[in-house]
Protein backbone atom coordinates (compact mmCIF):
# COMPACT_ATOMS: atom_id res chain seq x y z
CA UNK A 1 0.00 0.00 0.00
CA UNK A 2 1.57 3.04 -1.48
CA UNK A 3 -0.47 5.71 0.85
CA UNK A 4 -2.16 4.63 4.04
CA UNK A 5 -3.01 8.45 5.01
CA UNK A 6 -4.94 8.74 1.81
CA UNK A 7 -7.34 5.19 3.05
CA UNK A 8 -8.03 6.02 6.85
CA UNK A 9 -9.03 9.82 5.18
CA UNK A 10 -11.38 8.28 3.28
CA UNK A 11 -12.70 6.03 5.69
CA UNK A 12 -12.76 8.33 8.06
CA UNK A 13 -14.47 10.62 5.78
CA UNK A 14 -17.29 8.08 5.06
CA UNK A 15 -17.81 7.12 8.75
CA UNK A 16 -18.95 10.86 9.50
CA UNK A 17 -21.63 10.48 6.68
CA UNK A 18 -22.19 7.32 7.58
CA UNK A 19 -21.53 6.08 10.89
CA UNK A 20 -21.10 2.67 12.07
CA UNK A 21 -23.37 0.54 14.57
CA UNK A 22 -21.38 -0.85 17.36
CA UNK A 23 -22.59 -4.67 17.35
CA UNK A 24 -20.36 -7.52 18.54
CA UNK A 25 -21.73 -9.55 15.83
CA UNK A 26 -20.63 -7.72 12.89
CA UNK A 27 -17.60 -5.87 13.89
CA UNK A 28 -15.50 -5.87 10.72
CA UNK A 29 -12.17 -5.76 10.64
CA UNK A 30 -11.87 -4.16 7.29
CA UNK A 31 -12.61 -0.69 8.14
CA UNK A 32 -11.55 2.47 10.58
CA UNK A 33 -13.48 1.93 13.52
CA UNK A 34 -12.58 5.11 16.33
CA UNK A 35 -11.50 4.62 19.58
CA UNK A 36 -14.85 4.82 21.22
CA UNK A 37 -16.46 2.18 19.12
CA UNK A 38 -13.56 -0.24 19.81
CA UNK A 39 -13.92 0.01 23.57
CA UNK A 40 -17.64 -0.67 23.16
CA UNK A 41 -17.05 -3.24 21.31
CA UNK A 42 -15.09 -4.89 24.00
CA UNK A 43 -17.30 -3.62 26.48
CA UNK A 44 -20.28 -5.05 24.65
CA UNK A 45 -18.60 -8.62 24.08
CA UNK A 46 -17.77 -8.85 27.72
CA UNK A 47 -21.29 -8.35 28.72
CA UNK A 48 -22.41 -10.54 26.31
CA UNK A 49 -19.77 -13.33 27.39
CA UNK A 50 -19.00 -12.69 30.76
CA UNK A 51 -17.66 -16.27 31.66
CA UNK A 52 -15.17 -16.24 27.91
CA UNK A 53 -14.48 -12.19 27.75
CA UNK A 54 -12.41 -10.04 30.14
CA UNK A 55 -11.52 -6.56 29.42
CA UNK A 56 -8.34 -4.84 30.89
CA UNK A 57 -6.47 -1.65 30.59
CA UNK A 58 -2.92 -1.60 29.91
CA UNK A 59 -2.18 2.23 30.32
CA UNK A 60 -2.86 5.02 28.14
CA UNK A 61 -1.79 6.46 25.37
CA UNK A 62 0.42 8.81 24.00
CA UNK A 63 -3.28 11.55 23.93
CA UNK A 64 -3.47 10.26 27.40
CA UNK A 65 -7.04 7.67 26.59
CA UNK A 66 -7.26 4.39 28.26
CA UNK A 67 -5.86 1.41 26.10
CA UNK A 68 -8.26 -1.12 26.56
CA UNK A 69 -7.96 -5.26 26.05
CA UNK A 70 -10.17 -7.90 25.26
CA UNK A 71 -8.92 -11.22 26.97
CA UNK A 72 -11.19 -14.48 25.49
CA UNK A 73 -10.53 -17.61 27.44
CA UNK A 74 -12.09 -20.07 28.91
CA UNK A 75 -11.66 -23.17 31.90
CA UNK A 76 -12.07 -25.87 29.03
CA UNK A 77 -9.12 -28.35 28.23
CA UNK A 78 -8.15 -28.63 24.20
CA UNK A 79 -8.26 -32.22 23.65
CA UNK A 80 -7.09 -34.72 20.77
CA UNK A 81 -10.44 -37.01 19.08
CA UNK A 82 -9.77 -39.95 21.08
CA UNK A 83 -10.14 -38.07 24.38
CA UNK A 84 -6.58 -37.31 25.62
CA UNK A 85 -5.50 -33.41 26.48
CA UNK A 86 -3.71 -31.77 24.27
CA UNK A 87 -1.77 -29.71 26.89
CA UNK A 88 -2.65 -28.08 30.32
CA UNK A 89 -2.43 -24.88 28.46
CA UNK A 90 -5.27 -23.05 27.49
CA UNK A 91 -6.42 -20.72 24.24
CA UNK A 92 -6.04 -17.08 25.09
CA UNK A 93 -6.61 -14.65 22.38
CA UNK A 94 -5.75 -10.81 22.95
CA UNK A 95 -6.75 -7.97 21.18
CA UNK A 96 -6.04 -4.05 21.60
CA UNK A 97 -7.81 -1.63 19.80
C-alpha cells in the first residue's frame, strides 16, 4: 500500500456520513473503527460473554485515553479425538484496539 493516510481519510471521511453501529456480531475488521467504538465493542462482548471475555487496561496512550484489552478464554481443556488433552495450556486470544 503506497499511501495509508490517503485510506483512513477516506474512511474516516465516510464514517462521519455514515456512521457505524457498534454490534459484537458484525464488527469488521476491514474498516476504521474510532476509539470509542472499539472500547464498546469490548465492552459489549464482555457483557455478552462474561464467563469467555475479560476486558483490561494496559495504560494510556500517547493523547493520554485508556488502552483497553479484550482477553477471550475459557476453563475448558483442548483435547485430541480420542479423548486425551492436548496440553494443560489453554487458548487465550488478545486484542487491543
Amino acid at each position: 500500500m503506497k499511501d495509508i493516510g490517503s485510506v483512513i481519510e477516506e474512511q474516516n471521511f465516510a464514517h462521519l456520513h455514515q456512521p457505524s453501529s457498534v454490534n459484537a456480531d458484525n464488527f469488521t475488521y476491514d474498516k476504521y473503527h474510532t476509539i470509542e467504538e472499539i472500547h464498546a465493542w469490548i465492552d459489549q462482548l464482555v457483557q455478552s460473554y462474561p464467563n469467555l471475555a475479560t476486558s483490561f487496561s494496559v495504560g494510556e496512550s500517547y493523547e493520554k485515553r485508556d488502552i483497553k484489552g479484550l482477553k477471550i478464554s475459557s476453563n475448558k481443556t483442548a483435547v485430541r479425538s480420542d479423548g486425551t488433552p492436548v496440553n494443560k495450556k489453554k487458548a487465550v486470544w488478545w486484542d487491543g484496539g
